[in-house]
C-alpha atoms as a PDB file:
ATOM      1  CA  UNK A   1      19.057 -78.921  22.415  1.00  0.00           C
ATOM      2  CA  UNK A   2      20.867 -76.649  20.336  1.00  0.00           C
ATOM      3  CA  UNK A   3      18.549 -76.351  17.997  1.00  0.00           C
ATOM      4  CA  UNK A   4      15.631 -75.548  20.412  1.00  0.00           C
ATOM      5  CA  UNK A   5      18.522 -72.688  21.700  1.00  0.00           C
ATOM      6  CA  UNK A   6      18.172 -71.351  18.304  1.00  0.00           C
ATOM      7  CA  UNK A   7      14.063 -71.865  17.655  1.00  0.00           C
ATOM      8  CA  UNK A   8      13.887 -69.727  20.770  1.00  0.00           C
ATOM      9  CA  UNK A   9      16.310 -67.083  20.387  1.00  0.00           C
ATOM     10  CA  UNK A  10      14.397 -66.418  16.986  1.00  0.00           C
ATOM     11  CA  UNK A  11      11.810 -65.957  18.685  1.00  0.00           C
ATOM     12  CA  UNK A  12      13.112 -63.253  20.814  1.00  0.00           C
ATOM     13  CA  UNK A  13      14.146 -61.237  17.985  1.00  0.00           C
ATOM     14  CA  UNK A  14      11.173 -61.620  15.987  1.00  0.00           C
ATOM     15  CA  UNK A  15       9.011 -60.157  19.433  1.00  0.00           C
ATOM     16  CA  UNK A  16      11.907 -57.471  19.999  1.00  0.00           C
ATOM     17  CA  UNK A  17      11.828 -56.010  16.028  1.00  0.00           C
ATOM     18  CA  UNK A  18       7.590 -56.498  16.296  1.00  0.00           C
ATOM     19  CA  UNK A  19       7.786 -54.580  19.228  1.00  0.00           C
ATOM     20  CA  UNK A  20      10.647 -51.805  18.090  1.00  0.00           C
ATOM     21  CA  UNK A  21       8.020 -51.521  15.069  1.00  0.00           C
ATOM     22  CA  UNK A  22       5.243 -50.051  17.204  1.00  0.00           C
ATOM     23  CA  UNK A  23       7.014 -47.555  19.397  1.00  0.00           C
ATOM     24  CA  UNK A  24       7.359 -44.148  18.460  1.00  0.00           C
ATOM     25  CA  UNK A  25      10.857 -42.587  17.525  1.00  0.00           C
ATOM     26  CA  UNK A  26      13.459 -41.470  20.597  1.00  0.00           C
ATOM     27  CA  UNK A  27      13.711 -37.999  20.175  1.00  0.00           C
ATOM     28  CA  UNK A  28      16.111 -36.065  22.485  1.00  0.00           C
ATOM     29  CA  UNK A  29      15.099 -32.324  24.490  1.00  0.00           C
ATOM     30  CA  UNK A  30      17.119 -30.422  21.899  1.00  0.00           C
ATOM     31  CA  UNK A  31      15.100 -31.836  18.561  1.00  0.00           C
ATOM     32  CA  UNK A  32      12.281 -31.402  20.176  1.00  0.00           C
ATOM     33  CA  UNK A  33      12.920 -27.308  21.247  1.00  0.00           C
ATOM     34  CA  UNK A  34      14.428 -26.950  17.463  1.00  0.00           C
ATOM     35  CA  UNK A  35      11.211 -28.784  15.818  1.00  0.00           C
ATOM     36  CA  UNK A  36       9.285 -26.499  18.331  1.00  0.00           C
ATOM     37  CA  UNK A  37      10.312 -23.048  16.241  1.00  0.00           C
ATOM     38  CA  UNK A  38       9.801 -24.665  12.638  1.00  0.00           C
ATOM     39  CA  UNK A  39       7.357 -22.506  11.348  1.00  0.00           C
ATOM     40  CA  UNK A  40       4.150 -24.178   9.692  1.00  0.00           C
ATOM     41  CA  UNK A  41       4.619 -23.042   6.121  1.00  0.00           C
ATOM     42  CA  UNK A  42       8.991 -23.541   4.973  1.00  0.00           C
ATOM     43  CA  UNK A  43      10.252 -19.588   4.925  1.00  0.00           C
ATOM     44  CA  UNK A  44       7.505 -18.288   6.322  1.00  0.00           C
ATOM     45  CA  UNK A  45       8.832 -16.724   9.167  1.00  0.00           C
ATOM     46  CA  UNK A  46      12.722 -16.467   7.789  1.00  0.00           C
ATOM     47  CA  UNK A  47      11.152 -14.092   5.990  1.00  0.00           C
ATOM     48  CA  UNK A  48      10.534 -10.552   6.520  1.00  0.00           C
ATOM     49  CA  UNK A  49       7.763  -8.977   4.982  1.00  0.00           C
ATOM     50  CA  UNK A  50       6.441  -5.330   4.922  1.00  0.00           C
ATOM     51  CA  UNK A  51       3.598  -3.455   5.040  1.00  0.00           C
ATOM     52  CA  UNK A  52       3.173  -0.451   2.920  1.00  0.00           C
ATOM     53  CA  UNK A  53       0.051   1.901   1.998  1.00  0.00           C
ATOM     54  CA  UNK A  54      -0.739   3.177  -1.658  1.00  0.00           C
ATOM     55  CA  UNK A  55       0.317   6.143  -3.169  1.00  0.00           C
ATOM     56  CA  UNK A  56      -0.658   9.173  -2.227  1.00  0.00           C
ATOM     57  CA  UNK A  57      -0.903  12.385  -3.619  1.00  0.00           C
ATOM     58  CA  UNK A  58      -2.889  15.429  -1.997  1.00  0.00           C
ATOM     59  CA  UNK A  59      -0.893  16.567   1.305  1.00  0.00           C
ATOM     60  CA  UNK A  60      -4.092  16.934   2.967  1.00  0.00           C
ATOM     61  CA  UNK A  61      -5.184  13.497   2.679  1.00  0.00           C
ATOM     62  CA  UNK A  62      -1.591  11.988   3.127  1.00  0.00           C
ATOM     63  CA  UNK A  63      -1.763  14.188   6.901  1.00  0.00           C
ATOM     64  CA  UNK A  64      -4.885  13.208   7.421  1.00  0.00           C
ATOM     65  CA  UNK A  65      -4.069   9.197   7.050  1.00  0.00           C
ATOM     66  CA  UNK A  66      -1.189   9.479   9.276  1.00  0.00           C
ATOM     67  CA  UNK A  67      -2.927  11.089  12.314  1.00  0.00           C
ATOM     68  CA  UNK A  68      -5.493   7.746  12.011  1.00  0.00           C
ATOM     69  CA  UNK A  69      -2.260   5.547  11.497  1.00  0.00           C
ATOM     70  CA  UNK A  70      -0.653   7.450  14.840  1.00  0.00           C
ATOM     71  CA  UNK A  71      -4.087   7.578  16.716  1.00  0.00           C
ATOM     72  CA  UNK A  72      -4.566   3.686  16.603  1.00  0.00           C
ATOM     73  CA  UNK A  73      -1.014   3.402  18.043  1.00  0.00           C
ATOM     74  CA  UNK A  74       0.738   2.048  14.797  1.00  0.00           C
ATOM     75  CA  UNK A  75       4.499   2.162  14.263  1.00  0.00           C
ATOM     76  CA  UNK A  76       3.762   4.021  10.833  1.00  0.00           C
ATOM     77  CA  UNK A  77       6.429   5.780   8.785  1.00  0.00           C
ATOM     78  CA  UNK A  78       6.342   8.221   6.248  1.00  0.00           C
ATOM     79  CA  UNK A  79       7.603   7.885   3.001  1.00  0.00           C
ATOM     80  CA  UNK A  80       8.365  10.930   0.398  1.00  0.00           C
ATOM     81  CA  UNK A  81       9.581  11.139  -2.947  1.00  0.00           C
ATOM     82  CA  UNK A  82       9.371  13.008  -6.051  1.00  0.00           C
ATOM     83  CA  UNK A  83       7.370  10.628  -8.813  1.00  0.00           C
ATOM     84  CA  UNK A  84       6.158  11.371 -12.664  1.00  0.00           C
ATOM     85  CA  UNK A  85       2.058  11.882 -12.512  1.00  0.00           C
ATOM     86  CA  UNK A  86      -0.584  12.304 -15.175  1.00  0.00           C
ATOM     87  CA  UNK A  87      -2.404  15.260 -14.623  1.00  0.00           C
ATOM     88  CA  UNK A  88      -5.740  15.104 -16.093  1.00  0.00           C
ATOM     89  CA  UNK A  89      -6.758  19.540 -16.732  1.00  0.00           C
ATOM     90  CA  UNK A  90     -10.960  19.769 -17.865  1.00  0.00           C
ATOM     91  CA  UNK A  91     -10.821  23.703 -18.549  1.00  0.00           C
ATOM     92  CA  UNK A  92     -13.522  26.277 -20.169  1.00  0.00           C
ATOM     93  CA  UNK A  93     -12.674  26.868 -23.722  1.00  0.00           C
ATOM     94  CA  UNK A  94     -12.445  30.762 -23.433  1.00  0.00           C
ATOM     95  CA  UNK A  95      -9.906  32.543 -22.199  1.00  0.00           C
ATOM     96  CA  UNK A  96     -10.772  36.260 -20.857  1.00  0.00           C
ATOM     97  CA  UNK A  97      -8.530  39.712 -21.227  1.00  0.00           C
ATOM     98  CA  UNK A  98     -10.314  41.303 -18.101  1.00  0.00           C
ATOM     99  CA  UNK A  99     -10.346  39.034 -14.878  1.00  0.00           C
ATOM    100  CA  UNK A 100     -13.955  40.346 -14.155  1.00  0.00           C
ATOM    101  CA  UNK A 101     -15.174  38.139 -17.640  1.00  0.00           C
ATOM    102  CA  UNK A 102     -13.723  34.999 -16.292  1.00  0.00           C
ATOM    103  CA  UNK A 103     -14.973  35.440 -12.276  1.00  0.00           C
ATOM    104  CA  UNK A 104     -18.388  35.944 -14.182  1.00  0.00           C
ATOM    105  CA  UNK A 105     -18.080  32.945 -15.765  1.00  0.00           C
ATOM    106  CA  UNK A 106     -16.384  31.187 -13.086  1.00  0.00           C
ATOM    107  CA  UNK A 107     -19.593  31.600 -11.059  1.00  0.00           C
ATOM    108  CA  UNK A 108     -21.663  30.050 -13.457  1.00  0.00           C
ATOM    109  CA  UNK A 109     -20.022  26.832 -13.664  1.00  0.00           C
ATOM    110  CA  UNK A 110     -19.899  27.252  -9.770  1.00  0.00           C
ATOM    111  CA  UNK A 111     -23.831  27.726  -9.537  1.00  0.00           C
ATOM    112  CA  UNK A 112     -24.201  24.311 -11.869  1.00  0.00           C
ATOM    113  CA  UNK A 113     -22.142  22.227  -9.254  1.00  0.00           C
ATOM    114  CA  UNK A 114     -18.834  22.295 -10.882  1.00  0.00           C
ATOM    115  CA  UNK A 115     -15.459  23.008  -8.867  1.00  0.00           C
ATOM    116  CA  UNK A 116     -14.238  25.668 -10.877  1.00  0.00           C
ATOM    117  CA  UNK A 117     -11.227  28.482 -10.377  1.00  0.00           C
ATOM    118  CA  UNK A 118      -9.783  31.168 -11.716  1.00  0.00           C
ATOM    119  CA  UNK A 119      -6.113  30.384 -14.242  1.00  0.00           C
ATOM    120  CA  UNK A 120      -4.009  33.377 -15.672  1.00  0.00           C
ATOM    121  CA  UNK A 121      -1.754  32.989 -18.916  1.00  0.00           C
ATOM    122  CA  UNK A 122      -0.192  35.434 -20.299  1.00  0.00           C
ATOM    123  CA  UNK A 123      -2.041  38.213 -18.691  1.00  0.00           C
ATOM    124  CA  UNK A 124      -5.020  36.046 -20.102  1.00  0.00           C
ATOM    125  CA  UNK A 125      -7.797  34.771 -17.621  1.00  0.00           C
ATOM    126  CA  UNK A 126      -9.170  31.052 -17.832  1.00  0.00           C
ATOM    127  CA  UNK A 127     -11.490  29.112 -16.072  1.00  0.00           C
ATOM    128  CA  UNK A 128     -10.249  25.586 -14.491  1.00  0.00           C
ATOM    129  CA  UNK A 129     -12.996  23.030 -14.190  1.00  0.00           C
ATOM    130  CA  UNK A 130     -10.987  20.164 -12.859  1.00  0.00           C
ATOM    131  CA  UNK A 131      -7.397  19.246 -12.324  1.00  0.00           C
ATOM    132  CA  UNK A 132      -7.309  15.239 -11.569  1.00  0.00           C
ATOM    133  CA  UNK A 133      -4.433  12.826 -11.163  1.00  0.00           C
ATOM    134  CA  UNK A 134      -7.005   9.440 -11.407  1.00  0.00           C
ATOM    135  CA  UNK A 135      -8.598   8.425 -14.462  1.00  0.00           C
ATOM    136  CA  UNK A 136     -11.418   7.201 -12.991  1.00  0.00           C
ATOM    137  CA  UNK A 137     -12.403  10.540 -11.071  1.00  0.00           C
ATOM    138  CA  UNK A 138     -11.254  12.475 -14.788  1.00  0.00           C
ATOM    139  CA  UNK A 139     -13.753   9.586 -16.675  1.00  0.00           C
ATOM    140  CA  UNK A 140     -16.606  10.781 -14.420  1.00  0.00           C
ATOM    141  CA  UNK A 141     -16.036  14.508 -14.530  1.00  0.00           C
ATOM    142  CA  UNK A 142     -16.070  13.706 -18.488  1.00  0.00           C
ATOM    143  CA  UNK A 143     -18.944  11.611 -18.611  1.00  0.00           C
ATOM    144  CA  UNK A 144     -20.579  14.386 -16.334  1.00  0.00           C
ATOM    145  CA  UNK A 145     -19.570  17.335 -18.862  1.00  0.00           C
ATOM    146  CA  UNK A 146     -20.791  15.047 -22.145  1.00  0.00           C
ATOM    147  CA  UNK A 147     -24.051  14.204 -20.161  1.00  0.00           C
ATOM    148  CA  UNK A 148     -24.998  17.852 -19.506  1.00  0.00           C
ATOM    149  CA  UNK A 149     -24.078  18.975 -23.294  1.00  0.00           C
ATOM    150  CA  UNK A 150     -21.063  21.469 -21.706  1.00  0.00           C
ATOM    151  CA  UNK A 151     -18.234  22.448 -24.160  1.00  0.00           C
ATOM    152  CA  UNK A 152     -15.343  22.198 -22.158  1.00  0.00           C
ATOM    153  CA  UNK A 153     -11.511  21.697 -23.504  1.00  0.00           C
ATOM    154  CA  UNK A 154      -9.538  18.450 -22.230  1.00  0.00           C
ATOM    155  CA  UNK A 155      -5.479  18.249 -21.883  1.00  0.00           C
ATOM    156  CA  UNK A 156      -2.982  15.867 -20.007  1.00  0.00           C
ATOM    157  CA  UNK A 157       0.546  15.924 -19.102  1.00  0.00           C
ATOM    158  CA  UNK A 158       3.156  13.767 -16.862  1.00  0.00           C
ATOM    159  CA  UNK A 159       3.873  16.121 -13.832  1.00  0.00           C
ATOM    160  CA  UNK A 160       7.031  15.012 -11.346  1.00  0.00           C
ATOM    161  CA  UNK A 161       5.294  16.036  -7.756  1.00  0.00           C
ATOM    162  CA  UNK A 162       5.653  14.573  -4.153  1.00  0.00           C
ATOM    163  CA  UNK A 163       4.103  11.946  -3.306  1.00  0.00           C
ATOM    164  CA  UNK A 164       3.229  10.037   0.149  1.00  0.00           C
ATOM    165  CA  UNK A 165       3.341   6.210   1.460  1.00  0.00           C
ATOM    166  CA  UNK A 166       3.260   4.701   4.647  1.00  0.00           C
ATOM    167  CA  UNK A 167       5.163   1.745   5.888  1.00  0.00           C
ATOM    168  CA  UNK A 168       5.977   0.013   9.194  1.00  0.00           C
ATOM    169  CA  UNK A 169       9.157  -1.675  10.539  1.00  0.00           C
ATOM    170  CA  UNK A 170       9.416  -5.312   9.010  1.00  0.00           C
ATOM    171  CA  UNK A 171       8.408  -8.139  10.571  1.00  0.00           C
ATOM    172  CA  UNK A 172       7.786 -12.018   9.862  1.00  0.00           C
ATOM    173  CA  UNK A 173       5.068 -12.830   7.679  1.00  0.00           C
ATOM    174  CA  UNK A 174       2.397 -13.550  10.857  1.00  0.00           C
ATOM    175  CA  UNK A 175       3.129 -10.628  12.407  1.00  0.00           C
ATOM    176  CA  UNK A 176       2.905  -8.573   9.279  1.00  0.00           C
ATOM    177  CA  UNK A 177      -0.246  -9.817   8.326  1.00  0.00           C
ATOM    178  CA  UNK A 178      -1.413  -8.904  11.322  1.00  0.00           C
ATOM    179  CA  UNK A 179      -0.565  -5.757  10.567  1.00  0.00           C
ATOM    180  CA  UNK A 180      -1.812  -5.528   7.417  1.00  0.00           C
ATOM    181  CA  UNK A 181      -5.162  -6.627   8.755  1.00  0.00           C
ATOM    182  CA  UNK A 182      -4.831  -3.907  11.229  1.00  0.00           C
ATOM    183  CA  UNK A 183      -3.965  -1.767   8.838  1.00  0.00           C
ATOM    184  CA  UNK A 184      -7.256  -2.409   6.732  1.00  0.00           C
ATOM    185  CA  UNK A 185      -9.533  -1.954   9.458  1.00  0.00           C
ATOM    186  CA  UNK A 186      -8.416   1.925  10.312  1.00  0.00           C
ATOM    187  CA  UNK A 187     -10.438   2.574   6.479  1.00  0.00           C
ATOM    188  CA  UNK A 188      -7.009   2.652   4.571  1.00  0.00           C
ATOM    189  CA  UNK A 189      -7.890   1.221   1.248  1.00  0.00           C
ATOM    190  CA  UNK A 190      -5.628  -2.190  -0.369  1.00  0.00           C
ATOM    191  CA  UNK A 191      -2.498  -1.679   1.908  1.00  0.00           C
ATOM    192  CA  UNK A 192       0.401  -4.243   0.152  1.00  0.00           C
ATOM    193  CA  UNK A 193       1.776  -6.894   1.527  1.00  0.00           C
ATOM    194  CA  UNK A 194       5.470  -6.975  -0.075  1.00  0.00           C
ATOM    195  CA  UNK A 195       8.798  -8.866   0.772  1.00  0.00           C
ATOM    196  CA  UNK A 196      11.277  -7.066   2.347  1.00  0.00           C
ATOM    197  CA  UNK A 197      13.571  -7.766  -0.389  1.00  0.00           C
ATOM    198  CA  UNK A 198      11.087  -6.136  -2.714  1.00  0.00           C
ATOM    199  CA  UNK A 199      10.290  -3.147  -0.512  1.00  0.00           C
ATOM    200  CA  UNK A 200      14.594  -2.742  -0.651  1.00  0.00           C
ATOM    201  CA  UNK A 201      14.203  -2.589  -4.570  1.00  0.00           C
ATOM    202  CA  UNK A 202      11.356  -0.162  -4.617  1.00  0.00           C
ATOM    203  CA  UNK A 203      12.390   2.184  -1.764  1.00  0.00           C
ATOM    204  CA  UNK A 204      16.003   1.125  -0.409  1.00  0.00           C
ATOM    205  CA  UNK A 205      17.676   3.849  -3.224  1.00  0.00           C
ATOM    206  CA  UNK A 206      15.910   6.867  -1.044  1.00  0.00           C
ATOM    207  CA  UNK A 207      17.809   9.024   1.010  1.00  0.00           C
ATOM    208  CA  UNK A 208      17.588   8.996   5.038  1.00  0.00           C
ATOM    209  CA  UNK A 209      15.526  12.251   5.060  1.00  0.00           C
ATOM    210  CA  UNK A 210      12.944  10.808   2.626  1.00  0.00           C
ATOM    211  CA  UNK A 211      11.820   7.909   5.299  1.00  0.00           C
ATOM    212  CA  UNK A 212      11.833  10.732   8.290  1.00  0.00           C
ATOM    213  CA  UNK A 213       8.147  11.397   9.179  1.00  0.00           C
ATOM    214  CA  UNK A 214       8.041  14.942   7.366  1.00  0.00           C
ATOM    215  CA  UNK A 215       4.308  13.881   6.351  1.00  0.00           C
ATOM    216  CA  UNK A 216       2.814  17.577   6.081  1.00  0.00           C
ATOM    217  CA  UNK A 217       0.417  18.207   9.438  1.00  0.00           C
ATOM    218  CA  UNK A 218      -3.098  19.256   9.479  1.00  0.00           C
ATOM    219  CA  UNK A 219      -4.247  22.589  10.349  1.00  0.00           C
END
């Protein structure tokens, strides 16, 4: 008898732990609200993340970006600091004593398609054929001048001048990306994608005033 007490109860625990095996884990209301906000990727969304535009560095096109940024109803911010530039100058090689000499040759680089304007050194008169902060637009006004057999005098030089980006407030890596997307589609070419932390490094040193939307206004 007592053996067949002990064959059976066994059995019961056998069926019990077989059965505990194929249920599903008891998880209370609060694990299941804190596994709830988990975001999909670990960090993602402790994160914040900002979005900020490329350097700019003609006023008129730095105005011109933020009225699109404002128009589409974007949070956008301006930011303004001094930075060192390379300065690509394409000039005439002569230089003129009477202003009349280099407006005469002025026009003739005009009439062959070429941006030029009047310089004065030294109550000397020049004639400017291109001043260009990107290599690739100064490699093209080169290849341009070498293609049409122009003598033309070439100089560089670090300038410090202002210079514009846009930014937004931070935001957790979805919402940012958003953003960014956002961002993309008003025509604003490779916005970045940064950490806060790393925007901090970059920008955090500038004064109040500098991230105060003082982006010059169009006219």
């Amino acid at each position: 008898m007592l053996r067949r007490s002990v064959a059976l109860l066994a059995l019961f625990v056998c069926a019990w732990l077989a059965w505990m095996a194929w249920q599903p884990p008891f998880i209370s209301a609060s694990a299941l609200s804190a596994a709830h906000v988990l975001p999909d990727r670990p960090g993602e969304d402790a994160v914040l993340w900002r979005v900020v535009t490329r350097r700019m560095i003609v006023p008129k096109a730095a105005a011109a970006m933020r009225e699109t940024l404002v128009g589409r109803g974007l949070p956008v911010i301006s930011l303004k600091r001094q930075e060192q530039v390379e300065l690509h100058a394409f000039d005439d090689p002569r230089t003129f004593a009477k202003r009349e000499d280099a407006v005469r040759v002025r026009d003739i680089w005009k009439k062959a398609g070429f941006e030029a304007e009047l310089i004065k050194s030294d109550n000397r008169f020049g004639v400017a054929l291109g001043r260009l902060y990107l290599a690739a637009y100064a490699q093209q006004l080169q290849r341009r001048l070498q293609k049409e057999k122009r003598t033309y005098i070439y100089h560089r030089r670090q300038l410090s001048i202002p210079t514009w980006r846009f930014t937004f407030p931070p935001a957790p890596y979805r919402q940012a990306k958003a953003l960014w997307l956002k961002v993309q589609e008003t025509g604003v070419a490779d916005p970045v994608l940064m950490r806060e932390s790393r925007f901090r490094l970059a920008f955090g040193h500038l004064p109040r005033k500098a991230l105060s939307d003082k982006t010059p206004v169009l006219r």
